[in-house]
Protein backbone atom coordinates (compact mmCIF):
# COMPACT_ATOMS: atom_id res chain seq x y z
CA UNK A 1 0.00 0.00 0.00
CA UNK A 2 1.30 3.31 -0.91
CA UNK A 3 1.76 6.01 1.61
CA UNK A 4 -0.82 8.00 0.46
CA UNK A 5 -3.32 5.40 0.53
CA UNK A 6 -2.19 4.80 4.20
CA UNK A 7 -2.50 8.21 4.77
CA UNK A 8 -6.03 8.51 3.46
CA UNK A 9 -7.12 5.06 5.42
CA UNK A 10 -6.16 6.89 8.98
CA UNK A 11 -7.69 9.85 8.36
CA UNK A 12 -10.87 8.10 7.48
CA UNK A 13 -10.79 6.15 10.72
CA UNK A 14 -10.22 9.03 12.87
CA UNK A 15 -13.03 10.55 11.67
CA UNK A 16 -15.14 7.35 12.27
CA UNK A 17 -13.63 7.39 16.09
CA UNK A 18 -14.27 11.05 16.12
CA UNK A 19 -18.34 10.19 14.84
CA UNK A 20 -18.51 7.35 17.45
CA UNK A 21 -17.45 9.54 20.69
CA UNK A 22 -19.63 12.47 19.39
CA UNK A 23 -22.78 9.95 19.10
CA UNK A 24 -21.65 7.86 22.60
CA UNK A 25 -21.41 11.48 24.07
CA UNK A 26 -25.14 12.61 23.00
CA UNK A 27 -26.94 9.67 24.18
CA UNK A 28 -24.62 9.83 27.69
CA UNK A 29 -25.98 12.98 28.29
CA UNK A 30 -29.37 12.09 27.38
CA UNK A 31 -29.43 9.57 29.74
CA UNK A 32 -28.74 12.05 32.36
CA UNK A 33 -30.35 14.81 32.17
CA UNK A 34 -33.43 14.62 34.10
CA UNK A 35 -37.23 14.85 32.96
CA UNK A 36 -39.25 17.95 33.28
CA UNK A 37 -41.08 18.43 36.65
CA UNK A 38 -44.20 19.15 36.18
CA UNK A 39 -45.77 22.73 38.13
CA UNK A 40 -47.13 22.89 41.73
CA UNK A 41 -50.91 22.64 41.50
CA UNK A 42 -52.24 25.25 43.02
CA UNK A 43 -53.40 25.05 46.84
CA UNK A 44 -56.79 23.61 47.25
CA UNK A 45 -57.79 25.48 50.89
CA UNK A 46 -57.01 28.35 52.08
CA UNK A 47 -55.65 28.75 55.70
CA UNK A 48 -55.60 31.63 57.55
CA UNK A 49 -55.32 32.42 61.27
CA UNK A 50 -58.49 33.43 63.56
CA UNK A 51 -59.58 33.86 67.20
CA UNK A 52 -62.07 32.01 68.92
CA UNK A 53 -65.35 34.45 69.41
CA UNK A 54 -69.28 33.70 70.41
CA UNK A 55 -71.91 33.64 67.72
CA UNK A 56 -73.31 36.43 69.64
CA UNK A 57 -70.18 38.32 69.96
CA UNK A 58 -69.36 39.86 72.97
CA UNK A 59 -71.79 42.49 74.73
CA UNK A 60 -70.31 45.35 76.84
CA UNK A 61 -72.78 47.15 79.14
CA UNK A 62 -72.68 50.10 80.33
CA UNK A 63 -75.16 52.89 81.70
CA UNK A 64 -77.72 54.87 79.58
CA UNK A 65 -76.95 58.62 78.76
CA UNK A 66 -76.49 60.89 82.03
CA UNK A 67 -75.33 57.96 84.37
CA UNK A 68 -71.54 57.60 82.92
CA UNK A 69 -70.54 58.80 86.33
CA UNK A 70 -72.98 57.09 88.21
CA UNK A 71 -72.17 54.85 91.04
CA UNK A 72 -72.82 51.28 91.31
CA UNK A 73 -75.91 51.16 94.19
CA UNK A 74 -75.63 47.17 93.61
CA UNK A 75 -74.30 44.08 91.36
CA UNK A 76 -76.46 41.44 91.19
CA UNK A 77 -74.85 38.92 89.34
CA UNK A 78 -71.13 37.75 89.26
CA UNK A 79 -68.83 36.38 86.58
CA UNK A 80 -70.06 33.07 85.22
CA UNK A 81 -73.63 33.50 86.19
CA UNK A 82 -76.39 32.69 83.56
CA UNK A 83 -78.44 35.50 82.56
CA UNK A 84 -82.49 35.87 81.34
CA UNK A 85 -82.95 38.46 78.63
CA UNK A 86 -84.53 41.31 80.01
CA UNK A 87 -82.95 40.54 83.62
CA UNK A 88 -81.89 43.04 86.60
CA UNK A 89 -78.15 42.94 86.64
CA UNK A 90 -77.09 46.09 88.65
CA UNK A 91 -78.59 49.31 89.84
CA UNK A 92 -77.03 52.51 90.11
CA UNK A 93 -77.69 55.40 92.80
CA UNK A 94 -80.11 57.21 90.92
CA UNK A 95 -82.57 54.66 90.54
CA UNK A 96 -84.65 55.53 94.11
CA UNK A 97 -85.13 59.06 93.01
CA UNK A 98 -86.41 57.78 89.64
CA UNK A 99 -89.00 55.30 91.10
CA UNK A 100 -90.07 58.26 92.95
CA UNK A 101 -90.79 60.25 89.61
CA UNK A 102 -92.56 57.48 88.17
CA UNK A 103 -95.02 57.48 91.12
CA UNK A 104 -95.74 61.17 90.79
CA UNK A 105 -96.07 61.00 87.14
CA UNK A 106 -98.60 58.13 88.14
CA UNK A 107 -100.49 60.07 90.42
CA UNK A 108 -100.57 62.69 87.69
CA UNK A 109 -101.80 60.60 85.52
CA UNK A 110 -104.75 59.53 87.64
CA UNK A 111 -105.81 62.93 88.54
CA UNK A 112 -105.56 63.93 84.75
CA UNK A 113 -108.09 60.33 84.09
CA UNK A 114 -110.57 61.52 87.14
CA UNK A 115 -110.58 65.37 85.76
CA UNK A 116 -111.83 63.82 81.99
CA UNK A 117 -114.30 61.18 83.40
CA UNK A 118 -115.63 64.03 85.65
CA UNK A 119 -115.74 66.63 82.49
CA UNK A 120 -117.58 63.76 80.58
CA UNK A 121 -119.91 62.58 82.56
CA UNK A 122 -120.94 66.73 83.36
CA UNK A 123 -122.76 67.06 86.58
CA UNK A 124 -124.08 64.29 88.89
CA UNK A 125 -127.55 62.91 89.49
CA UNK A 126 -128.08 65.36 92.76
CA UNK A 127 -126.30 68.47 91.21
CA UNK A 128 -128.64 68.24 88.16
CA UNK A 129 -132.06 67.97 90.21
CA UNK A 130 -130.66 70.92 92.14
CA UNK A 131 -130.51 72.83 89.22
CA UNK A 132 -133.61 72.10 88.17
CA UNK A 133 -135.26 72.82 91.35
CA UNK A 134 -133.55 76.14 91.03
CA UNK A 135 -134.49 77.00 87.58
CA UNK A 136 -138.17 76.03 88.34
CA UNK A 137 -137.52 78.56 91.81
CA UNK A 138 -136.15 81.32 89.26
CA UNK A 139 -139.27 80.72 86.58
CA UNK A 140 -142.12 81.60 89.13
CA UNK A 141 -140.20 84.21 90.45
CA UNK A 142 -139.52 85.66 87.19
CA UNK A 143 -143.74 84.82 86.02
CA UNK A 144 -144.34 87.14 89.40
CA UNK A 145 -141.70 89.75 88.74
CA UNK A 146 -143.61 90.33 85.33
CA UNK A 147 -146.89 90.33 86.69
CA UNK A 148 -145.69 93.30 89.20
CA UNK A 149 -144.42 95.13 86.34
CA UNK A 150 -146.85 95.02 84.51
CA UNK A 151 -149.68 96.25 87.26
CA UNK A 152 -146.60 98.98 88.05
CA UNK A 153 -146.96 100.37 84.06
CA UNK A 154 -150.93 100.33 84.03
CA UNK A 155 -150.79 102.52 87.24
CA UNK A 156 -148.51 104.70 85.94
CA UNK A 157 -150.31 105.33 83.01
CA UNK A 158 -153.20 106.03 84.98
CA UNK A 159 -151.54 108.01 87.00
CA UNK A 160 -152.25 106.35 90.23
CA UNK A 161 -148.95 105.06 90.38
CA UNK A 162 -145.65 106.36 90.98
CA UNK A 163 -142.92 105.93 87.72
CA UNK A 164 -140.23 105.25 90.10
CA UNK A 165 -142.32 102.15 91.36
CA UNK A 166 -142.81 100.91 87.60
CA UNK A 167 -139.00 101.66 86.87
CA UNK A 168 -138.06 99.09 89.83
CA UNK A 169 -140.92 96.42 88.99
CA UNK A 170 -139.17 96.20 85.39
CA UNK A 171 -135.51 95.85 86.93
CA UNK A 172 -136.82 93.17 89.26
CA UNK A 173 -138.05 91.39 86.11
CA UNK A 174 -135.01 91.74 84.12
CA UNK A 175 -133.29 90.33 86.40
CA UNK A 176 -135.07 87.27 87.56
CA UNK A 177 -135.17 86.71 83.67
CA UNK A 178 -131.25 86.63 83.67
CA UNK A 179 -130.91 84.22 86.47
CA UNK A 180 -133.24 81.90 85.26
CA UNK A 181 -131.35 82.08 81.66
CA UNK A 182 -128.33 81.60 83.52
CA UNK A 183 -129.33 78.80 85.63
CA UNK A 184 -130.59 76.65 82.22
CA UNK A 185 -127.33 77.49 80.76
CA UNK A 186 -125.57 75.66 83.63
CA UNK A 187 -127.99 72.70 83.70
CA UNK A 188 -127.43 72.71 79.90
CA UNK A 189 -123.51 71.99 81.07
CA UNK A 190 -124.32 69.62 83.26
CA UNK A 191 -126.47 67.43 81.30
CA UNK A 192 -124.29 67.75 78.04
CA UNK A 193 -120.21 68.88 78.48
CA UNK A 194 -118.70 70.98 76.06
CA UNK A 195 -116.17 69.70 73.35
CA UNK A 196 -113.87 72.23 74.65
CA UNK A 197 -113.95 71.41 77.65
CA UNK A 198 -113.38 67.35 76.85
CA UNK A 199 -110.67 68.13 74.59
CA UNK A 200 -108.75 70.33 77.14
CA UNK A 201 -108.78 67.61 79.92
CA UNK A 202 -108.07 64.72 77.00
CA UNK A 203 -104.97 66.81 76.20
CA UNK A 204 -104.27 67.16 79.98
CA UNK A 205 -104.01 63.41 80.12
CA UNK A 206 -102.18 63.16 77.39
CA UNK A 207 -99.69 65.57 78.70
CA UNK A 208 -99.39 63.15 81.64
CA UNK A 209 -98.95 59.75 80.15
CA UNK A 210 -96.43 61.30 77.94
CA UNK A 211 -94.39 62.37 81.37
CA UNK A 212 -95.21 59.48 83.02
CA UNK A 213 -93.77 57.32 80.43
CA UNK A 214 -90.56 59.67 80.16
CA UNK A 215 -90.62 58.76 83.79
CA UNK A 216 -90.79 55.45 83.40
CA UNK A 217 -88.11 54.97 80.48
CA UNK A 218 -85.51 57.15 82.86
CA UNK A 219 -85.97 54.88 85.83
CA UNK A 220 -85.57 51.64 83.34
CA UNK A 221 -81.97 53.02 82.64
CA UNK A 222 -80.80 53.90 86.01
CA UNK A 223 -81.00 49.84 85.78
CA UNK A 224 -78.49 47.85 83.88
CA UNK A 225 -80.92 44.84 82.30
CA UNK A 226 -79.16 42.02 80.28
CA UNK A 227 -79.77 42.26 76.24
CA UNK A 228 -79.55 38.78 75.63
CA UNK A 229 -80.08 35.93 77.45
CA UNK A 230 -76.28 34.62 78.28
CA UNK A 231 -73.11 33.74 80.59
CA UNK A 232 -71.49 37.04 82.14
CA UNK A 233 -67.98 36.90 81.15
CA UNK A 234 -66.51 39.67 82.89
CA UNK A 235 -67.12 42.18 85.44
CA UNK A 236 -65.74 45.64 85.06
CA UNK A 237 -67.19 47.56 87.58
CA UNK A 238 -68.44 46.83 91.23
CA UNK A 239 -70.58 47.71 93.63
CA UNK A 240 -69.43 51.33 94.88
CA UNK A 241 -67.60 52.03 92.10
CA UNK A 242 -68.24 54.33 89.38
CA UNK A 243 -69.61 53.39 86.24
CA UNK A 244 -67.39 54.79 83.39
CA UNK A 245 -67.00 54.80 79.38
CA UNK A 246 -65.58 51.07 79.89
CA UNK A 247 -68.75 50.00 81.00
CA UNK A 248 -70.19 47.46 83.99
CA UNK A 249 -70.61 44.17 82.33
CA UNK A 250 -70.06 41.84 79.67
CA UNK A 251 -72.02 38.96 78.37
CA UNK A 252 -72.19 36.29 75.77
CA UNK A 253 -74.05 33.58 74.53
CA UNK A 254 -71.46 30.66 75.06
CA UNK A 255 -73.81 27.85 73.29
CA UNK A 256 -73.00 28.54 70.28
CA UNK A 257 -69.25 29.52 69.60
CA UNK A 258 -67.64 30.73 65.90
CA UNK A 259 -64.12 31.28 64.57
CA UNK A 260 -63.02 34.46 63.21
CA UNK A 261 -60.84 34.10 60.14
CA UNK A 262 -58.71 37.16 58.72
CA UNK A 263 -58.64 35.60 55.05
CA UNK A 264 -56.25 37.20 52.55
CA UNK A 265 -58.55 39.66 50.31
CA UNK A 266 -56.60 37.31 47.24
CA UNK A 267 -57.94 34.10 48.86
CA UNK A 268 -61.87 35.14 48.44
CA UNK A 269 -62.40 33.38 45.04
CA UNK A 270 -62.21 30.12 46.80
CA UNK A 271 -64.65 30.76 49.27
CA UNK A 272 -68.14 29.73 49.75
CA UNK A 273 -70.67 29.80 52.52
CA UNK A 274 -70.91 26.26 53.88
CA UNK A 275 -67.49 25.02 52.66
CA UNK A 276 -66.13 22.50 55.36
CA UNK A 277 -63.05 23.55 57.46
CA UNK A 278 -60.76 22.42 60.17
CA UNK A 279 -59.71 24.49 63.25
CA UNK A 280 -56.61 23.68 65.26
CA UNK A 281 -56.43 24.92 68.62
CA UNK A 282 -52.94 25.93 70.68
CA UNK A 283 -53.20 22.74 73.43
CA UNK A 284 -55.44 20.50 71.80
CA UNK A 285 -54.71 17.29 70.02
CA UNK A 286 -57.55 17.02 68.00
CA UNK A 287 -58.53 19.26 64.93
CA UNK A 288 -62.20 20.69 65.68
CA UNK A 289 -64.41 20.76 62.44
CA UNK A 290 -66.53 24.14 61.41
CA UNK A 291 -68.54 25.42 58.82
CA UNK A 292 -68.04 28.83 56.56
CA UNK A 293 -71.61 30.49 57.65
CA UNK A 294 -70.87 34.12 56.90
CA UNK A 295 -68.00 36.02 54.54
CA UNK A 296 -68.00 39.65 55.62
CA UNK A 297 -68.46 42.22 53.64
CA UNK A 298 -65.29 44.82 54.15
CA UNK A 299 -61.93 44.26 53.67
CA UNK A 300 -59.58 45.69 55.72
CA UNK A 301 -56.09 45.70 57.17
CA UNK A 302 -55.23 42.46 59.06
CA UNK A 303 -55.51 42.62 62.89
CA UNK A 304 -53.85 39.36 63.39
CA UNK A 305 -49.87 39.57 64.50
CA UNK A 306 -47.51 37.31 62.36
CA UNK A 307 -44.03 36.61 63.30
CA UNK A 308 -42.80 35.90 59.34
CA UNK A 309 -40.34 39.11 58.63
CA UNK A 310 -40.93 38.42 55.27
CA UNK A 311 -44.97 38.55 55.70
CA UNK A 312 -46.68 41.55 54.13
CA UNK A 313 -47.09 44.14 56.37
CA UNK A 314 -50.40 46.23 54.74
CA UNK A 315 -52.03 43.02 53.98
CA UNK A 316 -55.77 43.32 53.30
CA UNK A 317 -57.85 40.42 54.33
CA UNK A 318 -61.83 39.90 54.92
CA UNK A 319 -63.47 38.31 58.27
CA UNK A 320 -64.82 34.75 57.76
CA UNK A 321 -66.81 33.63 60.21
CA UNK A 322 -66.85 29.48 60.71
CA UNK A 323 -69.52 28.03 62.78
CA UNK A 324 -68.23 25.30 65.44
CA UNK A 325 -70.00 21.94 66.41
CA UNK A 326 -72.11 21.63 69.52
CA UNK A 327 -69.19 20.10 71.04
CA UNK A 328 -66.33 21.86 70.31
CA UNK A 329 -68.31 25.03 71.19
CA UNK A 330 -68.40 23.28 74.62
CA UNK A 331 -64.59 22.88 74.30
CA UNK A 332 -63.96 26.12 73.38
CA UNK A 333 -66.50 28.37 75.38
CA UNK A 334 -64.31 29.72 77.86
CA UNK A 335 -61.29 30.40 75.28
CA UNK A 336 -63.41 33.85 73.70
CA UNK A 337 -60.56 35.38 71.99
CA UNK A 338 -57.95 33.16 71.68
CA UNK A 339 -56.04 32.58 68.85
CA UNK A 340 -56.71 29.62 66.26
CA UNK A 341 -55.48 28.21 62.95
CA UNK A 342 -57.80 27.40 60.22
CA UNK A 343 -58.00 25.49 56.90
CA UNK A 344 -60.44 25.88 55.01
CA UNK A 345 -61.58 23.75 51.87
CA UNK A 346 -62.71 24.38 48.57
């Protein structure tokens, strides 16, 4: 073989070893590189943190307008007690004083009631006879008055009679006719009142229901009287103290218990009322199950504190409100404001 054809026969096998390692190269490196992973799906709940808070929420009491500086004449009820809607739970000093008003505008009232019944009904059975028996009196004496006046004129026209005699006949006359016109006017008032006279004592009674229920609604708030029917959870004030702007009292209904959610404003899309959830509790082992009842309507800043410095610190997130079980409100009903976690699902 010539040296050129040797020289030609290595260069062609190079290139074949050249080929080989390029292809043995690709498919190494095929091998290892590793397949695509595929995305994250997205999150299917949304968890957020909340605080534990009574369906009812929590009801401060405190005095009606005047009595912010009242003092505290007596507590009836201490934390923990169960409370009636409607019932008595402390009186402050001014409440004596207001009874007292109440029973004047009462007697008021009654006098006002007698006055109209009287003013209605006119004049009794014995006033009315004696009227009668007085106009009768007044119409005989005013037939004879006449009759003398009238005997007075014919003398004096005769001349047999004096005209000063005459003159006092008619006067006696005239005025006997007066009475007796006076008399059936009064007779007419008893048998048959005047509408003025009805309507100025109705409006007099009026005048003193109105005060007596004025009376009645200021003594009502020198008492502090329970909203709700509930559990006092806390007691402000005491007996002797003075009732300030924090108020006395507050109460809850503890039977049925919710969970307050701050949910992220970008988290709404996935909710819906009645969507199941979970609630884990600081302490407890178990995870307590709830119910979305109520998405509120604002959104606001977040009130809950987060320890992430990396967490947003103007987030804007929307009160959920998850109803708890009959039993885990039992669990849970003297924990009112503690914090919670909760997941919520889809």
């Amino acid at each position: 073989m010539t040296r050129g054809a040797r020289l030609l026969l290595g260069a062609a096998l190079l290139a074949a070893a050249a080929g080989a390692g390029f292809v043995w190269m690709r498919d190494g490196e095929a091998e290892r590189t590793p397949a695509p992973v595929a995305a994250p799906a997205a999150p299917i709940g949304v968890g957020a943190l909340g605080r534990v808070e009574p369906a009812s929420r929590i009801l401060r009491l405190a005095p009606g307008p005047g009595l912010e500086t009242s003092r505290i004449a007596r507590l009836l009820v201490a934390e923990g007690d169960r409370v009636e809607a409607g019932q008595v739970l402390a009186e402050f000093s001014e409440a004596p004083l207001r009874d007292a008003a109440v029973q004047q505008a009462a007697a008021q009232v009654a006098q006002a009631r007698a006055k109209l019944d009287r003013t209605r009904a006119a004049g009794r059975p014995a006033e009315i006879d004696a009227q009668k028996a007085r106009i009768e009196a007044l119409r005989n004496a005013e037939a004879s008055a006449r009759r003398e006046a009238e005997r007075a004129e014919r003398l004096e026209r005769s001349g047999a009679g004096a005209e000063a005699v005459a003159e006092r006949a008619r006067f006696l006359a005239n005025r006997t006719r007066a009475e007796r016109a006076e008399a059936e006017a009064v007779l007419e008032t008893l048998l048959h009142p005047r509408p003025e006279d009805v309507s100025l004592a109705e409006a007099e009674l009026d005048a003193a229901e109105a005060a007596l229920g004025r009376a009645r609604a200021e003594a009502a708030l020198a008492r502090l009287t329970a909203p709700i029917a509930g559990t006092v959870i806390r007691v402000i004030a005491r007996t002797g103290e003075r009732a300030g702007t924090d108020g006395v009292l507050e109460i809850a209904d503890l039977s049925r218990m919710d969970v307050v959610a701050d949910v992220y404003e970008t988290d709404l899309p996935r909710l819906r009322l009645g969507a199941p959830a979970e609630v884990v509790v600081p302490g407890e082992p178990e995870r307590f199950p709830a119910t979305v009842r109520e998405i509120g309507w604002q959104v606001r800043r977040t009130t809950q504190a987060g320890t992430d410095p990396v967490a947003a610190v103007d987030a804007r997130t929307v009160e959920v409100r998850l109803g708890l079980a009959p039993d885990a409100a039992a669990a849970l009903a003297r924990r009112s404001n503690m914090q919670v976690q909760v997941a919520i699902r889809p």
